[in-house]
Every structure is written in structure tokens, then in C-alpha cells.
Protein backbone atom coordinates (compact mmCIF):
# COMPACT_ATOMS: atom_id res chain seq x y z
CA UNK A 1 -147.21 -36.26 50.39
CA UNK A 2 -146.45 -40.00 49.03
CA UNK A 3 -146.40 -40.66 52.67
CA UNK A 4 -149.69 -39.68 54.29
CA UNK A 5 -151.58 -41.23 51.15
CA UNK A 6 -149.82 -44.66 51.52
CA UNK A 7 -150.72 -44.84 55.14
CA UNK A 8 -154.30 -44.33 54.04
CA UNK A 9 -154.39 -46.69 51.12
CA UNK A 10 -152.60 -49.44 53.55
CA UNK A 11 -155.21 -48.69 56.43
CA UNK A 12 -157.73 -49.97 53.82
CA UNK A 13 -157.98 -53.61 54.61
CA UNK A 14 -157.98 -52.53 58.89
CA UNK A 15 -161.59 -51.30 58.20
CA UNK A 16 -162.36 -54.60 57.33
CA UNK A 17 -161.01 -56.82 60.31
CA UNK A 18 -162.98 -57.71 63.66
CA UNK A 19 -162.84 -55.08 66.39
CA UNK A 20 -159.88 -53.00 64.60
CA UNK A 21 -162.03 -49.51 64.49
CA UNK A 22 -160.21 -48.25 68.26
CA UNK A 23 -156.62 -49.13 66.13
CA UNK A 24 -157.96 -47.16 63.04
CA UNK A 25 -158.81 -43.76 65.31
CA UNK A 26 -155.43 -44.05 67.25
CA UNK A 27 -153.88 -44.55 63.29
CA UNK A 28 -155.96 -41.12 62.53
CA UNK A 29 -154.38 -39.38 66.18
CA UNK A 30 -151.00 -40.72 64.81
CA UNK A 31 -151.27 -38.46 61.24
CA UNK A 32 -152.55 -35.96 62.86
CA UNK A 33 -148.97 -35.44 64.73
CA UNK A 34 -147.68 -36.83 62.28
CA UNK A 35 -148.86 -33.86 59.79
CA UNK A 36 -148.52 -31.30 62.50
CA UNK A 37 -145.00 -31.42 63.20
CA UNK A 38 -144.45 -30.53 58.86
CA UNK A 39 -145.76 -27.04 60.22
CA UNK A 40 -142.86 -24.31 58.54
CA UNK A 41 -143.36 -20.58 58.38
CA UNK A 42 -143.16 -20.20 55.06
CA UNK A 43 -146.23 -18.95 53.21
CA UNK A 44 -146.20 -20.03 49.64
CA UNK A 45 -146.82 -23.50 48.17
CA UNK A 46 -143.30 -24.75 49.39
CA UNK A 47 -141.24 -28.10 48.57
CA UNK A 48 -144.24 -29.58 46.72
CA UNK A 49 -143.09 -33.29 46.86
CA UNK A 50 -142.00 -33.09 50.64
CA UNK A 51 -144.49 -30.68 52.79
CA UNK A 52 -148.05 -31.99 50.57
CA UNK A 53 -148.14 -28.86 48.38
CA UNK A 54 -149.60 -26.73 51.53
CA UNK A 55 -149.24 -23.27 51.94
CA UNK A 56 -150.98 -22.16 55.57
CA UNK A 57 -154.48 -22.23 54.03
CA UNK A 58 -154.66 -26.04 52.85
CA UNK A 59 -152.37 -26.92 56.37
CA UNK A 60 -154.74 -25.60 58.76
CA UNK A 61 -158.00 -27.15 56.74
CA UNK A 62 -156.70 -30.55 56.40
CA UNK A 63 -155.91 -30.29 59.78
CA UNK A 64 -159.81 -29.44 60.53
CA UNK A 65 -160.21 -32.04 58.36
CA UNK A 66 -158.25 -34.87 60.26
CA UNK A 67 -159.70 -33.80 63.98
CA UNK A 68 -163.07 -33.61 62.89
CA UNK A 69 -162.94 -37.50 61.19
CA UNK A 70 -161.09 -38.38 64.65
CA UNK A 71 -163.93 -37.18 66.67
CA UNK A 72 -166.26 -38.76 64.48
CA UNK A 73 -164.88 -42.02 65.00
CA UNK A 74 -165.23 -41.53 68.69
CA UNK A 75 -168.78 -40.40 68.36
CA UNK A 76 -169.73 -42.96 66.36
CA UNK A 77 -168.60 -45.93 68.80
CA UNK A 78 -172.23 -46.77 69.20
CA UNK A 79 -172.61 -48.03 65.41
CA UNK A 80 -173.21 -51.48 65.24
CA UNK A 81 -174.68 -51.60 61.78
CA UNK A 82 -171.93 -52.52 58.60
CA UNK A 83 -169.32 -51.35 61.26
CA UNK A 84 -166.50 -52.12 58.57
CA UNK A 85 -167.98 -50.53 55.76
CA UNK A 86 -168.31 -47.41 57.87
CA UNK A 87 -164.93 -47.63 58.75
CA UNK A 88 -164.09 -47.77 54.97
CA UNK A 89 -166.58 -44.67 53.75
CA UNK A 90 -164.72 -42.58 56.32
CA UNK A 91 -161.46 -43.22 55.23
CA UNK A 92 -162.26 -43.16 51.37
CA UNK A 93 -163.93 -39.63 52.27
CA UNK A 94 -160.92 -38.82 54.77
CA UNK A 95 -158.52 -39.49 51.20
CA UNK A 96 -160.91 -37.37 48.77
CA UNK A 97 -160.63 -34.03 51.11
CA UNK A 98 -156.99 -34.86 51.51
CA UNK A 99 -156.59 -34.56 47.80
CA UNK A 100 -158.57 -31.87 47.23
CA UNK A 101 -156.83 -29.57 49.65
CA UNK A 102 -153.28 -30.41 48.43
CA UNK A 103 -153.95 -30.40 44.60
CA UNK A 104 -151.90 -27.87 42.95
CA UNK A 105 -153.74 -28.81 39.51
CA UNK A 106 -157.60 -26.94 39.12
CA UNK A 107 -158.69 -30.59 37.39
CA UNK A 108 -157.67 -32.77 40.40
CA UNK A 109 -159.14 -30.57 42.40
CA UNK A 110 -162.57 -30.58 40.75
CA UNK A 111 -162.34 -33.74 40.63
CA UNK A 112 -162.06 -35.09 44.35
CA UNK A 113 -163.88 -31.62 45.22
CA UNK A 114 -167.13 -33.50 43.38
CA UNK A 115 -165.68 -37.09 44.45
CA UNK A 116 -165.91 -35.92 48.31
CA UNK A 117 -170.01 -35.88 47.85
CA UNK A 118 -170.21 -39.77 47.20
CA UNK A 119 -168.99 -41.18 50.65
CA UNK A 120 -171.30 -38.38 52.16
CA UNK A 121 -174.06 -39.25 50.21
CA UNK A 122 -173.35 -42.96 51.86
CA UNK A 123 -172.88 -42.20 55.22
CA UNK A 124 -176.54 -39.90 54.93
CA UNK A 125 -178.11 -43.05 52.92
CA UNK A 126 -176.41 -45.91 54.98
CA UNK A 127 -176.47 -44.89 58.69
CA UNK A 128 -179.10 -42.13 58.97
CA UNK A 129 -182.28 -42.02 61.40
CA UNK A 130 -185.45 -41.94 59.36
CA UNK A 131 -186.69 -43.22 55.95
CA UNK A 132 -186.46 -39.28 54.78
CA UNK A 133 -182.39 -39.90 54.51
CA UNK A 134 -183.38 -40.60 50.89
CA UNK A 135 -184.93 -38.02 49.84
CA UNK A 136 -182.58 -35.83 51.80
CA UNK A 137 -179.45 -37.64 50.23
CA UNK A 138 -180.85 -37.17 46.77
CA UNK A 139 -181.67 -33.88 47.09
CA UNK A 140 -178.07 -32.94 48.53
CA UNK A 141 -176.33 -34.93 45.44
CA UNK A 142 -179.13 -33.09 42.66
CA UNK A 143 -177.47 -29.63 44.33
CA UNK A 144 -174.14 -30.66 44.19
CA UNK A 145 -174.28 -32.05 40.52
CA UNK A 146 -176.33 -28.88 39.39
CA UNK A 147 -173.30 -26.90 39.99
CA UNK A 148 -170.54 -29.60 38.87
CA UNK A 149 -171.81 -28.88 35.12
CA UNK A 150 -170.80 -25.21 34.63
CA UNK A 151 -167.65 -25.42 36.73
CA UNK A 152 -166.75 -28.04 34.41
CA UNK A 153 -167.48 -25.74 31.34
CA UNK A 154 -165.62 -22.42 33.35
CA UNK A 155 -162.24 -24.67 33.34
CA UNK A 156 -162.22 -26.36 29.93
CA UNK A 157 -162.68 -22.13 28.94
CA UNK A 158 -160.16 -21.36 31.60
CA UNK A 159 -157.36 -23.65 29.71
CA UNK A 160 -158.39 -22.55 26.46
CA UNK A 161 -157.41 -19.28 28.11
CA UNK A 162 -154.09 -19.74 30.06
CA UNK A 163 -153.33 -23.25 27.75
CA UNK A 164 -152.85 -24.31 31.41
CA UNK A 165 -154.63 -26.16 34.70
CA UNK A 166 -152.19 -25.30 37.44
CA UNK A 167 -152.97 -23.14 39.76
CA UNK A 168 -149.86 -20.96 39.69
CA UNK A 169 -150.34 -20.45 35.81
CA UNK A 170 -153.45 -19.33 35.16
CA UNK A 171 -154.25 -15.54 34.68
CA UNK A 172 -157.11 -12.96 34.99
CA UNK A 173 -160.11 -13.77 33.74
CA UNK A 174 -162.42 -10.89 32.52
CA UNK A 175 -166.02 -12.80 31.13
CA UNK A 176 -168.46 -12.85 34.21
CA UNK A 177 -170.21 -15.83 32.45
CA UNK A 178 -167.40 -17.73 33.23
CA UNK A 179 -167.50 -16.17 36.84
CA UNK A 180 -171.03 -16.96 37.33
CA UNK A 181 -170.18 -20.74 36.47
CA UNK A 182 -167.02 -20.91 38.34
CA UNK A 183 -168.71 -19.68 41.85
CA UNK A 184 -171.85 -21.23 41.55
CA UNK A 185 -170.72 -24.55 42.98
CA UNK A 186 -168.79 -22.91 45.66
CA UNK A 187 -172.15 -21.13 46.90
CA UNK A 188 -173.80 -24.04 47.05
CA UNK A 189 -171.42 -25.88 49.26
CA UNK A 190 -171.28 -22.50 51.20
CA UNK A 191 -174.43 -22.02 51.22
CA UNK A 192 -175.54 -19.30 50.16
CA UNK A 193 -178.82 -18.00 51.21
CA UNK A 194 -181.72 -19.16 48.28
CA UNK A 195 -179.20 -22.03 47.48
CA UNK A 196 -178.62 -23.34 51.47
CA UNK A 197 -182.01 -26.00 51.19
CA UNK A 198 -180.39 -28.44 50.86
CA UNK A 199 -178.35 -28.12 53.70
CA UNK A 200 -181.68 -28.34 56.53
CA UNK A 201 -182.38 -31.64 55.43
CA UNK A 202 -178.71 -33.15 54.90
CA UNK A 203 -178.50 -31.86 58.34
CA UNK A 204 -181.23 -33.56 60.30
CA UNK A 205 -181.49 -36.75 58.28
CA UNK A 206 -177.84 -37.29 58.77
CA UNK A 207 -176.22 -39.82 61.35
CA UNK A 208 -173.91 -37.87 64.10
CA UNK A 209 -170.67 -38.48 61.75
CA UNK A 210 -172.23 -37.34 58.75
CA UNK A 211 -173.53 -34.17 60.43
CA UNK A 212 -170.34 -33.48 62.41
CA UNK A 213 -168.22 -33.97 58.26
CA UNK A 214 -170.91 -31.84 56.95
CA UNK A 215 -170.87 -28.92 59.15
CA UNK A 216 -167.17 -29.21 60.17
CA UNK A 217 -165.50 -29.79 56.65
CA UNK A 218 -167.70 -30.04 53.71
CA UNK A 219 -169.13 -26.68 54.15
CA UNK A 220 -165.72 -25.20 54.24
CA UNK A 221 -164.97 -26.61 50.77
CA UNK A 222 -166.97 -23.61 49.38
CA UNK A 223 -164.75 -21.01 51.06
CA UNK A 224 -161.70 -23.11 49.97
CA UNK A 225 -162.59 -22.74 46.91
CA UNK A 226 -163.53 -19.26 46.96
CA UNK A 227 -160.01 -18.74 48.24
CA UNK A 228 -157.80 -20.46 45.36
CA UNK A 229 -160.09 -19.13 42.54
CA UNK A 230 -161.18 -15.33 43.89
CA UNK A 231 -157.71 -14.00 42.55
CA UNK A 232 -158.30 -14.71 39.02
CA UNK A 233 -161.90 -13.12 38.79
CA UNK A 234 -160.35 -10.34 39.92
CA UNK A 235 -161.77 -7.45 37.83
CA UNK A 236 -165.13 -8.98 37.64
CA UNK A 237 -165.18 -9.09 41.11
CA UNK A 238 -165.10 -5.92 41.89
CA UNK A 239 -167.72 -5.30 39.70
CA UNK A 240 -170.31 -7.87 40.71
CA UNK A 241 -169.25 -9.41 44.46
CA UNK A 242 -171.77 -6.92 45.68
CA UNK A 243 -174.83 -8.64 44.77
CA UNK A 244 -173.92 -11.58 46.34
CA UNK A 245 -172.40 -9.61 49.90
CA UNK A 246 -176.12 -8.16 49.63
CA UNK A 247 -177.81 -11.36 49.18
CA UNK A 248 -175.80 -13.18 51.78
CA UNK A 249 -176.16 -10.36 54.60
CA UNK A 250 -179.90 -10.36 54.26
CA UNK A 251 -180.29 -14.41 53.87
CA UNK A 252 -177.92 -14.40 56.52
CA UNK A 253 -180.64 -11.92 58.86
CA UNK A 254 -183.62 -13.97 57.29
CA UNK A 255 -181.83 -17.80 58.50
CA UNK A 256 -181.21 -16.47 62.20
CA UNK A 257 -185.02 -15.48 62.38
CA UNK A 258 -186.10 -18.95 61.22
CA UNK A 259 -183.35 -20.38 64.09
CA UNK A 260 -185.77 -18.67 66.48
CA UNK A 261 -188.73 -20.78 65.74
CA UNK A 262 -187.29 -24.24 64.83
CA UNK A 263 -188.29 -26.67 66.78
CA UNK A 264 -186.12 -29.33 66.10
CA UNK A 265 -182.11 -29.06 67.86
CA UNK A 266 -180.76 -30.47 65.04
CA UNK A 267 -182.58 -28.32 62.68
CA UNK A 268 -181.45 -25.01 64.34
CA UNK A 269 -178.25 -25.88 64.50
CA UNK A 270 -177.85 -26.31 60.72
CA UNK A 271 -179.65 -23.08 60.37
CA UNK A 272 -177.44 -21.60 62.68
CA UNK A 273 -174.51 -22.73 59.93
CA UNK A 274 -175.98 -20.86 57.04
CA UNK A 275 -176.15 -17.75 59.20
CA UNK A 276 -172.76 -17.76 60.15
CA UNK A 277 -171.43 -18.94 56.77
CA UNK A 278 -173.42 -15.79 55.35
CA UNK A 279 -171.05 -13.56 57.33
CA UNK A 280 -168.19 -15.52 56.44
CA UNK A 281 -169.23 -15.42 52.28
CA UNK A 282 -169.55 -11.87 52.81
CA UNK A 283 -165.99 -11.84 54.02
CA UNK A 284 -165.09 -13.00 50.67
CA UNK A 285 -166.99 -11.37 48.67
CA UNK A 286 -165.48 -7.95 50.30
CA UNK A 287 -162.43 -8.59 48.87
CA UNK A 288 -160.18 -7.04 51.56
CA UNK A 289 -157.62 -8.88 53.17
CA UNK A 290 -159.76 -8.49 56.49
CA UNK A 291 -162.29 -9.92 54.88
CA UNK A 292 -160.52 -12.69 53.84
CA UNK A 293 -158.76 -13.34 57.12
CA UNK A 294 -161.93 -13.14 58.87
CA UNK A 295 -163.50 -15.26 56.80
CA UNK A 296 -161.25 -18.28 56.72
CA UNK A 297 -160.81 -17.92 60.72
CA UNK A 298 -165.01 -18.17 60.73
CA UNK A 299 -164.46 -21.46 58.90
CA UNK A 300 -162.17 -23.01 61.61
CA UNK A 301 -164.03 -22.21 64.09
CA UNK A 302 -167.92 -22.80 62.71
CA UNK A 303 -166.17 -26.44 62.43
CA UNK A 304 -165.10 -26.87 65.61
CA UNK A 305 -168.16 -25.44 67.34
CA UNK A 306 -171.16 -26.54 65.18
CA UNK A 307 -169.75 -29.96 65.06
CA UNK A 308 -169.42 -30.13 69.10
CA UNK A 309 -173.06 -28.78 69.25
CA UNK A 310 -174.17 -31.66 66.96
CA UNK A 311 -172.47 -34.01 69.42
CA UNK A 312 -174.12 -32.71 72.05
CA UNK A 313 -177.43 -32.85 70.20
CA UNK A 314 -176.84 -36.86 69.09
CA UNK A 315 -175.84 -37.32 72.90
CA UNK A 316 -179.29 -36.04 74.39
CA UNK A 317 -181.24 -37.56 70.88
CA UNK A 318 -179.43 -40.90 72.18
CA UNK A 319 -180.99 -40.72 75.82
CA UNK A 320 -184.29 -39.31 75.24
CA UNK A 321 -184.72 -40.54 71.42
CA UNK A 322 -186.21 -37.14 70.25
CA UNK A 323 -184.72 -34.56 68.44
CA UNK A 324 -187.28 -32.33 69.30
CA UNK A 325 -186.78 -29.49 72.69
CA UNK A 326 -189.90 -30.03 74.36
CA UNK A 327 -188.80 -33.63 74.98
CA UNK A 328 -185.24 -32.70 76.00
CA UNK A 329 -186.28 -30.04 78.23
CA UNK A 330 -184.73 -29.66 82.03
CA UNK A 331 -181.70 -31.53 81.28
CA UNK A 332 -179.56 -29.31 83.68
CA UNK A 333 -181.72 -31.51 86.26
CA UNK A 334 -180.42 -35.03 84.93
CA UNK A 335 -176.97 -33.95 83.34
CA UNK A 336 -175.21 -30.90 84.86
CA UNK A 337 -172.22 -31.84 83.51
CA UNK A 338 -172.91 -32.21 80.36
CA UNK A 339 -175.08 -28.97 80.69
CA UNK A 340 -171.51 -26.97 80.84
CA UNK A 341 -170.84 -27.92 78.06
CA UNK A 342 -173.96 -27.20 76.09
CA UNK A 343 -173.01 -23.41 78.27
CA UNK A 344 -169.57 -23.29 76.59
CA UNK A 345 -170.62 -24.39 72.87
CA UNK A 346 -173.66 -22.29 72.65
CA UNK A 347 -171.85 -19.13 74.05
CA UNK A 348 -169.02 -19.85 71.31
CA UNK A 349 -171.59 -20.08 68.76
CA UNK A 350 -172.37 -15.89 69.78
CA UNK A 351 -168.91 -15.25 69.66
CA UNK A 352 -168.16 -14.75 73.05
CA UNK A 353 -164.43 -14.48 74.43
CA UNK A 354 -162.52 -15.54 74.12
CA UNK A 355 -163.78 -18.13 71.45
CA UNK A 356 -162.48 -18.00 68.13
CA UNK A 357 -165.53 -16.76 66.83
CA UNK A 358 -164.95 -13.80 68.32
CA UNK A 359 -162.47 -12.80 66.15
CA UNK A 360 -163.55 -13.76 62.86
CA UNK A 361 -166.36 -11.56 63.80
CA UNK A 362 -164.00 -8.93 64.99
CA UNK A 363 -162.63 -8.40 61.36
CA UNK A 364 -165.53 -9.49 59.54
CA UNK A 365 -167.36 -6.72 60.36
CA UNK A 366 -164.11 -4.24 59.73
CA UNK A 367 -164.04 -6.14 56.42
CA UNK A 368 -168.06 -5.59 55.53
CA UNK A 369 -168.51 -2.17 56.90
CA UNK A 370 -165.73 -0.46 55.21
CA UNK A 371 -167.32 -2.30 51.64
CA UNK A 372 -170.13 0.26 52.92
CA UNK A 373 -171.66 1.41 56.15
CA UNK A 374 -175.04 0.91 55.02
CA UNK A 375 -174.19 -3.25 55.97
CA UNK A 376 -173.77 -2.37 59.39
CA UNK A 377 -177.73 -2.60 60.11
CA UNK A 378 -177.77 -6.59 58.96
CA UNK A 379 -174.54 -7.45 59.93
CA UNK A 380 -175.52 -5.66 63.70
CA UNK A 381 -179.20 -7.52 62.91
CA UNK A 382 -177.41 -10.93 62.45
CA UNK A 383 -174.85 -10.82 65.57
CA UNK A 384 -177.51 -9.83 67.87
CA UNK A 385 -179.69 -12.60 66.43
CA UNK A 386 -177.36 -15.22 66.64
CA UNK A 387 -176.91 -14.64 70.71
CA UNK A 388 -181.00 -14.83 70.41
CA UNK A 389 -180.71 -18.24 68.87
CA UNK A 390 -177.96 -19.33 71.13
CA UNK A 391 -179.62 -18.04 74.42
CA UNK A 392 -182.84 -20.02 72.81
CA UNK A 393 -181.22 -23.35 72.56
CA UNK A 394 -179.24 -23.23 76.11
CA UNK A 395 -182.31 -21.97 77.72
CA UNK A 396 -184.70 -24.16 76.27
CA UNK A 397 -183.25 -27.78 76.03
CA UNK A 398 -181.50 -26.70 80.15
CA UNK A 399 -184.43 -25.46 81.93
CA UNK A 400 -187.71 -25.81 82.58
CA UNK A 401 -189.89 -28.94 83.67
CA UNK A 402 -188.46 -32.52 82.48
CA UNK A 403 -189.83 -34.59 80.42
CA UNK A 404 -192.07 -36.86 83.02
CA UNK A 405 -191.51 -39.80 80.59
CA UNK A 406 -187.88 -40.21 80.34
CA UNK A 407 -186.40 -43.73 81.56
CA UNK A 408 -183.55 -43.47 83.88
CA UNK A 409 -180.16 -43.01 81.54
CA UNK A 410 -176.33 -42.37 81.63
CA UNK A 411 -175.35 -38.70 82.80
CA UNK A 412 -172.26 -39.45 80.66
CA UNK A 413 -169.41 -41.06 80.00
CA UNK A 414 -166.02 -40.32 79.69
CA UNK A 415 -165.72 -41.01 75.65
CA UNK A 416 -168.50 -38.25 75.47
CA UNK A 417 -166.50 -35.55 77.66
CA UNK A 418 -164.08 -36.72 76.45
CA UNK A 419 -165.41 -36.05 72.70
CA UNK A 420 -166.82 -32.50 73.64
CA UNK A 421 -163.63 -31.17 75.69
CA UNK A 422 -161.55 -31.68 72.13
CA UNK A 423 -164.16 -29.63 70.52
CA UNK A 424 -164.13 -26.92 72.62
CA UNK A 425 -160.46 -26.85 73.75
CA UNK A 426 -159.03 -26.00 70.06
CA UNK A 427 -161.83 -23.69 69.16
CA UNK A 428 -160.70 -21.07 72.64
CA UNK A 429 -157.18 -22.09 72.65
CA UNK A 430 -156.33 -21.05 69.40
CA UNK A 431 -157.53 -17.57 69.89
CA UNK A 432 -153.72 -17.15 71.91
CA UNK A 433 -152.21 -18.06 68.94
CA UNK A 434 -154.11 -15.79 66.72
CA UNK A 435 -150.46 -13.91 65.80
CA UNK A 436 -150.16 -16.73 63.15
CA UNK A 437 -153.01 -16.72 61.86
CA UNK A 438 -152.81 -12.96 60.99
């Protein structure tokens, strides 16, 4: 563990020489073997000071976590602005979701769980498009903070309980006050439908890096949590996780009708997130083991894919300078190329095979009908709704008339396949290796 956070703490002056940022991403590629080859097949938090406190869970997210900040860095090539300092927020927030999935302590992980918000809160504020990143950035952080303050009260109650913060000493926990403050935070990072607004904005306002972090990784730090702290709400669960399945299912049927009118790519595509991170809190909330294996399998691959769709997004919103689908319409004219890949994203986003989505569907809806049978008319409601908004994005921003004002542009260059075919490679590739996962 010493390891991987020296290398980060001595990349910290590279961010702030000349021309260095190419060196810094092939230093990223490097950890990311580096941390792949410590993969063992043992399940349990095993040799804590050599293998980074990981059981399979915290392996597989910090490895979301390190592709997603390498194809950041190659999507962001185009920055020109405080270049160094970018460098710099990445890496500080790279280090703060490094330590929060390999903290064995519940204080540490609070901790960089609420630390993880400041570099994002920079990169929205520091390199986003229009003068609303403000208000957007603030109201993100207000969220956040809203739910820090009764987490914080849940574990000083949680020691007085277990006279202990690690993780493999605390026990059962039977007050649902303490409940309600624990998971609040988590379903606000989730989001959970009637707590999601802030997402929308953090969404459109952000630059491509802070939307691709956002959708591929900070979102999942909900479910994280939701997975190290479900087991010791235990019998309150079972009690009271049906609200919340209820309320997610229908927000979840509610978000994928709004998807159908937004106007904005950008926009529907963080919509599109809450919808499938409905299903996925569902998952949870079941408490079956389908459910939960469903569930963190829907995290995975909602990262992969609705960061490669926001690539694809910032790559036409970089040609055409409008977010919006009426000015990015007939692009299967001017970039066919590209256009197969806006075919392969958007049919992963419905869960077609053999995408990964698929899957977590597969045993999400096992999971949420056998809770009761009664779900299956949202959950049925929300997959067919979420080919609707896929169809409706493909469709729209591929065909029709083009835009009679566009300038002539690049069809694409080989850092943007480049960019998109290591999105979309993982997210069907790992569906052969799904034996490991379950």
C-alpha cells in the first residue's frame, strides 16, 4: 500500500514542470499494471500491509478508479488553461479515492469519502464551460455537506456502541435514527431520486474530466458505501429498505421520462445516470446477494459507459460548440466513424449483449422481483424506457438534416478513438469473465 501512495506523493512536483502531463498519464498506465498484477483469489481483506487492504470489491473500484483518471487525462489534452494545476487536482483527487477505497478504519474513510468532493468542486469551478459552474459547484458541495453532518453523528454513536472504528469490529446496529443518518449521504452520492438535483447541473456545467470522474467514480462512492455499511443495519434493514426500493423504482421510471424530452446531450446523459443508479440502489436495498451482485456489476459498467458517452458528447460539443441536438444533428454525414461508436455506447447504455449492462440487469431484476412481483411493472417500465432514451440520442444527434452552419472540422483523431475504444472494450470484454465476478 506504502508503495502506490509514494508514487503518487513523488508524482507531485511532475504536475508542475513544462510539457510533463504525456509522462504523468503513461505514470497512471504504469499503476494501473502495476496494481493489476496484486490480483489474488482470495476474498477477504487479505495481507493488509502488502495487497492495500482490498478484498475484490475495493480491487475492482480502484481499478475503475485508475482507468477512468487515465482516460481523463487523454481527453483533456486540449486544456490549455492552469495546465499544471489541473494536473495536480487530478492527482490529489486520484489519492483521496485511493484512500477511501482501501481504508479499513470507518473515520478515514469518512474522511477522504468527504475530502474527494474538494478537487471536484475545483475541477467544476476551475475548468468548466459557462459562468453557471458556480452555482452548480456550490450547489453540489451544499448536498454533499448536508449529509456529512449526520454521518458524522451515526459514527461518533457507532463507537460509543462497538468502543471501536474498524470495520471488522463493529456490530449490529438496531436504532433506525442512526440508519437514517448513516445512509443519507450515501443516497445522495447515489442519487437517489428527490435527492439526484444536484447531479443535472454538476453534470452539464462540468468540463469533460470532471463529468467523465463524476459519472464514472464519484457516483459509485454511494454504492461503496452502501456495501461496507449495509451489514451492520442489518435488522433495520429489513424493516425499512422498502421505502427506499419503492422510491428509487418509481424516481428511477419518472428520470427516464424526463431523458425523453431533454434537450441538451449532456443533460440526458446525466439523467440517464440517475435512472440506472435507481436500479442499481434498488439492488441494494433488496438485500439478496443477487441484488448485491447485480448492483455492484451496474456500477462498473454505468462507469465505463456513461463516461465514454460523455466523451463522445465533449467530442461533438468541441466541433460544433453546442451542447444542444438540433445543432449536432446528421453527424453520421460528417463523422461515420465516430458515429459507431456513438452505435456501440448508446446500445450498451440499454443493456444490449453482450455489454456488461446486460448482466447487472440480468440479476437485478431476479434480485427486485423476488423482493415482490408487484416491482416488475417499473422495473419492466424503466428497461423499456431506457432503450427509448438510448434509441432517442443515437437517432437524433446521427440522422437527419445537418446543421447548414457548421465550419468544416476534424472527423477524428486517433487520441479520440483511441479514448472511446478503451471505454468500450472493458465494458463488453469483461462480460467473458463474468465467472469472477460471481
Amino acid at each position: 500500500m506504502m508503495s502506490l501512495i509514494f508514487l503518487l506523493i513523488f508524482m507531485i512536483p511532475l504536475c508542475f514542470k513544462k510539457k510533463y502531463f504525456n509522462v504523468i498519464q503513461f505514470i497512471y498506465m504504469l499503476m494501473f499494471m502495476l496494481f493489476f498484477m496484486k490480483f489474488t483469489l482470495s476474498n477477504f481483506f487479505t495481507i493488509i500491509s502488502y495487497n492495500y487492504s482490498c478484498d475484490y470489491i475495493s480491487y475492482f473500484m480502484f481499478l475503475l478508479t485508475l482507468w477512468i483518471v487515465i482516460l481523463m487525462m487523454m481527453a483533456s489534452n486540449k486544456i490549455t488553461l492552469y495546465k499544471k494545476m489541473f494536473s495536480f487536482t487530478i492527482l490529489l483527487l486520484l489519492f483521496s479515492l485511493f484512500l477511501t477505497f482501501s481504508s479499513l478504519n470507518v473515520f478515514i474513510f469518512y474522511i477522504f469519502f468527504e475530502f474527494s468532493l474538494i478537487p471536484t468542486l475545483f475541477l467544476i469551478l476551475g475548468w468548466g464551460y459557462q459562468p453557471e459552474r458556480i452555482q452548480a459547484g456550490i450547489y453540489m458541495f451544499i448536498y454533499t455537506l448536508l449529509g456529512a453532518m449526520p454521518m458524522m453523528i451515526s459514527l461518533l454513536y457507532m463507537y460509543d456502541f462497538s468502543n471501536s472504528l474498524d470495520f471488522t469490529m463493529l456490530n449490529l446496529v438496531n436504532n433506525y435514527y442512526m440508519y437514517l443518518c448513516m445512509i443519507f449521504i450515501f443516497l445522495i452520492k447515489f442519487p437517489m431520486y428527490f435527492l439526484h438535483l444536484w447531479l443535472p447541473k454538476a453534470h452539464v456545467e462540468a468540463p469533460i474530466s470532471g463529468s467523465m470522474i463524476l459519472a464514472g467514480v464519484m457516483l459509485k462512492l454511494g454504492g461503496y458505501g452502501f456495501i461496507r455499511f449495509m451489514k451492520f443495519y442489518l435488522i433495520i434493514g429489513l424493516k425499512f429498505n422498502w421505502i427506499f426500493l419503492v422510491i428509487s423504482l418509481f424516481g428511477g421510471f419518472i428520470i427516464s421520462l424526463i431523458c425523453l424530452r431533454q434537450e441538451d446531450m449532456k443533460s440526458l446523459i446525466a439523467y440517464s445516470s440517475v435512472a440506472h443508479m435507481s436500479l442499481s440502489l434498488a439492488g441494494f436495498m433488496s438485500m439478496s446477494i443477487w441484488g448485491f451482485y447485480g448492483a455492484f456489476i451496474m456500477m462498473i459498467s454505468h462507469g465505463l459507459c456513461s463516461s465514454g458517452l460523455f466523451c463522445l458528447a465533449n467530442i461533438s460539443y468541441e466541433r460544433t460548440h453546442s451542447r444542444m441536438m438540433f445543432m449536432n444533428k446528421g453527424l453520421l454525414n460528417l463523422m461515420p466513424s465516430m458515429s459507431l461508436f456513438w452505435f456501440l455506447l448508446c446500445s450498451s447504455n440499454m443493456a444490449a449483449p453482450p455489454s456488461l449492462n446486460l448482466v447487472a440487469e440480468i440479476l437485478l431484476i431476479n434480485s427486485i422481483v423476488s423482493f415482490s412481483w408487484l416491482l416488475m411493472i417499473s422495473v419492466s417500465l424503466i428497461s423499456f424506457f431506457s432503450g427509448a432514451y438510448s434509441l432517442y440520442l443515437y437517432s437524433h444527434t446521427q440522422h437527419g438534416g445537418m446543421n447548414s452552419g457548421l465550419f468544416p472540422f476534424s472527423l477524428g483523431n486517433m487520441r479520440e478513438f483511441l479514448l472511446l475504444f478503451m471505454h468500450w472494450v472493458p465494458l463488453n470484454l469483461i462480460f467473458l469473465l463474468l465467472d469472477l465476478f460471481i
